[in-house]
C-alpha atoms as a PDB file:
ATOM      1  CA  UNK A   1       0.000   0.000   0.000  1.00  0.00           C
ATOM      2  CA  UNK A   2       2.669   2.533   1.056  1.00  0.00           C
ATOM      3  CA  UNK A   3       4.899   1.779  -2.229  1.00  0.00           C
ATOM      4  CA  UNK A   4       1.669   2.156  -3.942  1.00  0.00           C
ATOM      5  CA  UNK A   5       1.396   5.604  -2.294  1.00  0.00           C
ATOM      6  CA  UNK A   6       5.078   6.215  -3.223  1.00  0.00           C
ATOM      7  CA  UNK A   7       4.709   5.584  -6.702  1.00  0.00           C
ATOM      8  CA  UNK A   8       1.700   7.133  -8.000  1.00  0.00           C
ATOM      9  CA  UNK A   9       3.511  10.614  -5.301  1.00  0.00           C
ATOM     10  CA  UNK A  10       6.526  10.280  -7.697  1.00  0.00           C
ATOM     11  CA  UNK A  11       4.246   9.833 -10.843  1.00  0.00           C
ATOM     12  CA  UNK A  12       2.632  13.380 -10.139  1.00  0.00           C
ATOM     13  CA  UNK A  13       5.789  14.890  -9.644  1.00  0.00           C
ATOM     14  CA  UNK A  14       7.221  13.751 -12.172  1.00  0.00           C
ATOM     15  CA  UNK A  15       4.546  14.730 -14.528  1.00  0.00           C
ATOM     16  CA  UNK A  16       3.230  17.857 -13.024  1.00  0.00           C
ATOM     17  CA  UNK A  17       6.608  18.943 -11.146  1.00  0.00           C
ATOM     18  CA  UNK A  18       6.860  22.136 -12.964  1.00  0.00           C
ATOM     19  CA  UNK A  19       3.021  23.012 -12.453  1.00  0.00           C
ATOM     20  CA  UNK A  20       3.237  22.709  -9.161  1.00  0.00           C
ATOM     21  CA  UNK A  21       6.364  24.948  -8.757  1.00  0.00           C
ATOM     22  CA  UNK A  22       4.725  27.551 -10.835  1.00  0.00           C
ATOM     23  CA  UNK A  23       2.078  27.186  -8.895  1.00  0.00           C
ATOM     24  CA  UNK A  24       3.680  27.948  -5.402  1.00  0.00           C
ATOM     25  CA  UNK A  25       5.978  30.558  -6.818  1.00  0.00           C
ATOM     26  CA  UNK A  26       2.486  32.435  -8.254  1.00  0.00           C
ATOM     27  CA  UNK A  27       1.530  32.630  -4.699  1.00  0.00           C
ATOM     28  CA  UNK A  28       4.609  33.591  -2.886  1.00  0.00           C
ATOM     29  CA  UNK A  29       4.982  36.245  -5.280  1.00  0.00           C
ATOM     30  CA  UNK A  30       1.278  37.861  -5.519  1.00  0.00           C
ATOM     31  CA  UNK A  31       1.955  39.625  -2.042  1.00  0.00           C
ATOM     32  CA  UNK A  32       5.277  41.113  -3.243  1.00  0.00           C
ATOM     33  CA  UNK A  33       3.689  42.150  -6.422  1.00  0.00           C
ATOM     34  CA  UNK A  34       0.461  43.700  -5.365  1.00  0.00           C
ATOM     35  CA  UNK A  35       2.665  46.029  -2.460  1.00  0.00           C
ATOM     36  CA  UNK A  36       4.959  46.691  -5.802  1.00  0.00           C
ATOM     37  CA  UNK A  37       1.788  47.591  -7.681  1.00  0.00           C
ATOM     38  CA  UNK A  38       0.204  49.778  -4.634  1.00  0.00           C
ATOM     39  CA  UNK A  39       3.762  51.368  -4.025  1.00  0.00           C
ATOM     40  CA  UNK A  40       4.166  52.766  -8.290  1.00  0.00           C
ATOM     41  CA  UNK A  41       0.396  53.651  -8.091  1.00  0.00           C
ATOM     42  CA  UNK A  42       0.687  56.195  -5.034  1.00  0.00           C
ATOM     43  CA  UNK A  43       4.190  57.377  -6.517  1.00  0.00           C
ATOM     44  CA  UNK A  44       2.663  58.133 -10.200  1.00  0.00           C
ATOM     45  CA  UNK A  45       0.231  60.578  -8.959  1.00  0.00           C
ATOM     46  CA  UNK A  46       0.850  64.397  -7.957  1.00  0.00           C
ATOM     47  CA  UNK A  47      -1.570  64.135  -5.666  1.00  0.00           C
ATOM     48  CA  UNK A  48       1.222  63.560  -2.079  1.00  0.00           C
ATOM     49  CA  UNK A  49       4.589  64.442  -2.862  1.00  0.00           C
ATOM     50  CA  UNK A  50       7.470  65.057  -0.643  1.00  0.00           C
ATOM     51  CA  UNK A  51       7.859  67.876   1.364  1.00  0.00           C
ATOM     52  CA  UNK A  52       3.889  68.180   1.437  1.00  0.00           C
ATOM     53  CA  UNK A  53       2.292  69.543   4.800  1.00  0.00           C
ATOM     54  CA  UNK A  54      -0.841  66.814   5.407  1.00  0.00           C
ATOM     55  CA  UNK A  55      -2.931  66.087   8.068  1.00  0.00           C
ATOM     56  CA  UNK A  56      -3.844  62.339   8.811  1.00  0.00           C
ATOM     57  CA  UNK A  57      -7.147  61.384   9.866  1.00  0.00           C
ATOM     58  CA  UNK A  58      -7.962  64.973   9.687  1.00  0.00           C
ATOM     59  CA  UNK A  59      -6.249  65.911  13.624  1.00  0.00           C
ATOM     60  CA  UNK A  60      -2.296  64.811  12.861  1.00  0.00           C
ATOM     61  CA  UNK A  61      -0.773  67.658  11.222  1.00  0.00           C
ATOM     62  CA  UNK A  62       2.246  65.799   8.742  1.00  0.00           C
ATOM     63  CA  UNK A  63       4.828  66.804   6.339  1.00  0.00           C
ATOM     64  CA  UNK A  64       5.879  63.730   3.922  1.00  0.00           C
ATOM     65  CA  UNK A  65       9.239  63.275   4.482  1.00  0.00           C
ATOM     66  CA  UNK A  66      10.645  60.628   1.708  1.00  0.00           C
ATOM     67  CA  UNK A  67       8.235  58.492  -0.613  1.00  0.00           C
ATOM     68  CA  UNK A  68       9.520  55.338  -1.720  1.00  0.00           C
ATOM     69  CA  UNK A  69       7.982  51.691  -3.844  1.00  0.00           C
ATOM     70  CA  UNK A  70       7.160  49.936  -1.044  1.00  0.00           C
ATOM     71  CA  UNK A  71       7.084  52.753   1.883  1.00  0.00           C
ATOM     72  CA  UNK A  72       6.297  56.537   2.964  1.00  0.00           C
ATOM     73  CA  UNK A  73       7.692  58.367   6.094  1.00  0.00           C
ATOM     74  CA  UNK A  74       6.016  61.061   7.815  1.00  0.00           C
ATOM     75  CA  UNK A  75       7.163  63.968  10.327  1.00  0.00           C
ATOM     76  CA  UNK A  76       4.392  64.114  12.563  1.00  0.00           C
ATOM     77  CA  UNK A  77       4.671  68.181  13.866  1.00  0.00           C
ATOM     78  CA  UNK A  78       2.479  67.112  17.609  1.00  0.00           C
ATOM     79  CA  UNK A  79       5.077  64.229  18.740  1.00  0.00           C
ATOM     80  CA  UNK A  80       8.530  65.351  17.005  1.00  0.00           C
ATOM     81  CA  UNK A  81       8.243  61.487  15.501  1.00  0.00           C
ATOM     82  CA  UNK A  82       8.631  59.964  11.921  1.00  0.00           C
ATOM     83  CA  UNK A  83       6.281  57.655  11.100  1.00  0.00           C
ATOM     84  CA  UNK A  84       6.397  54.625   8.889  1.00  0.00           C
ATOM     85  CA  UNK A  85       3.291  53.749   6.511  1.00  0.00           C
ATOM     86  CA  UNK A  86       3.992  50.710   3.847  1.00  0.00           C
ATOM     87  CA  UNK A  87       2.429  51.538   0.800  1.00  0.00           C
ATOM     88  CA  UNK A  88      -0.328  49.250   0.924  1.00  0.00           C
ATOM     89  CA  UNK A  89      -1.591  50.653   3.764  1.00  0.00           C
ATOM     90  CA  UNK A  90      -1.433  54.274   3.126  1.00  0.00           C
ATOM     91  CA  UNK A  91      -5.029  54.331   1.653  1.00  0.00           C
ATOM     92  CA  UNK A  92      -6.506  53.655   5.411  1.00  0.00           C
ATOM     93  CA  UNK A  93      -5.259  56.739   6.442  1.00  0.00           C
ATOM     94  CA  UNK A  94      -7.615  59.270   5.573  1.00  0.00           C
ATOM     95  CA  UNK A  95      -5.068  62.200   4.629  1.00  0.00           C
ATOM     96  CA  UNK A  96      -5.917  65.294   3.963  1.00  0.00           C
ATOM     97  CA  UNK A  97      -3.552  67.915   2.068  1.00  0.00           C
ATOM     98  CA  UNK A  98      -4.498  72.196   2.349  1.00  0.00           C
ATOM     99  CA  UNK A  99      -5.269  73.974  -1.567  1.00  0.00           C
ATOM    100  CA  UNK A 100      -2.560  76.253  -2.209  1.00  0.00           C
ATOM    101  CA  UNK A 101      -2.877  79.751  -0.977  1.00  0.00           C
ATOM    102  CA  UNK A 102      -2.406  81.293  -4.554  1.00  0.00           C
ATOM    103  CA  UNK A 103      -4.475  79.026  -6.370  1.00  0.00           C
ATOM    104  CA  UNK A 104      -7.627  79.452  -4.266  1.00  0.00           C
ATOM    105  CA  UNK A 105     -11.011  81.534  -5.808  1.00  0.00           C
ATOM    106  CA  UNK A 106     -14.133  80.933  -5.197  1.00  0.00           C
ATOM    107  CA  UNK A 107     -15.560  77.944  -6.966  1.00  0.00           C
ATOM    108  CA  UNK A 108     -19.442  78.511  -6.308  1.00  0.00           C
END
C-alpha cells in the first residue's frame, strides 16, 4: 500500500513537477507584487509628494518626508516622531492635504 502511495507521489511529480512549482511561486509572489503595484500607483500621482504639509485622519498635522515603492515616512509636527506607513496601507489613512494659498477663488 505505502509503495503504492510512493509511486503514484513520484508519478505526479514527475509529470506535473513544474506546475506545481509555478504554482507555489504564483503565490509567494502575488503579495510582493500587489505592495509593488500599490507602491508605483501612489508614486505616479501628484496628488502627495514630498515635502507636502498633510494632516492624517484629519487631527495629525504631517509633512511627507521621503516616498519610496514599497514605503512613505512622515514627520508628525504634535510628537517630534517619523512615522512609517507601507504603501499598501497608506489608503486607510484618511489624509488630507491644504489647496494652495495662490491658487484658491471661489468655486461657487
Amino acid at each position: 500500500m505505502i509503495e503504492s502511495i510512493k509511486a503514484i507521489v513520484q508519478h505526479l511529480i514527475s509529470e506535473w513537477g513544474w506546475a506545481i512549482a509555478i504554482a507555489l511561486l504564483t503565490i509567494a509572489m502575488k503579495d510582493a507584487l500587489s505592495k509593488l503595484w500599490l507602491g508605483i500607483q501612489f508614486l505616479w500621482g501628484n496628488d502627495f509628494n514630498v515635502d507636502d504639509i498633510v494632516y492624517i485622519n484629519g487631527n495629525k498635522k504631517a509633512r511627507i518626508v521621503r516616498q519610496g515603492i514599497f514605503k512613505t515616512t512622515f514627520y508628525l509636527y504634535e510628537h517630534d516622531r517619523k512615522f512609517i506607513v507601507p504603501n499598501d496601507r497608506i489608503w486607510t489613512l484618511n489624509l488630507e492635504k491644504e489647496l494652495p494659498k495662490e491658487n484658491t477663488r471661489n468655486i461657487y
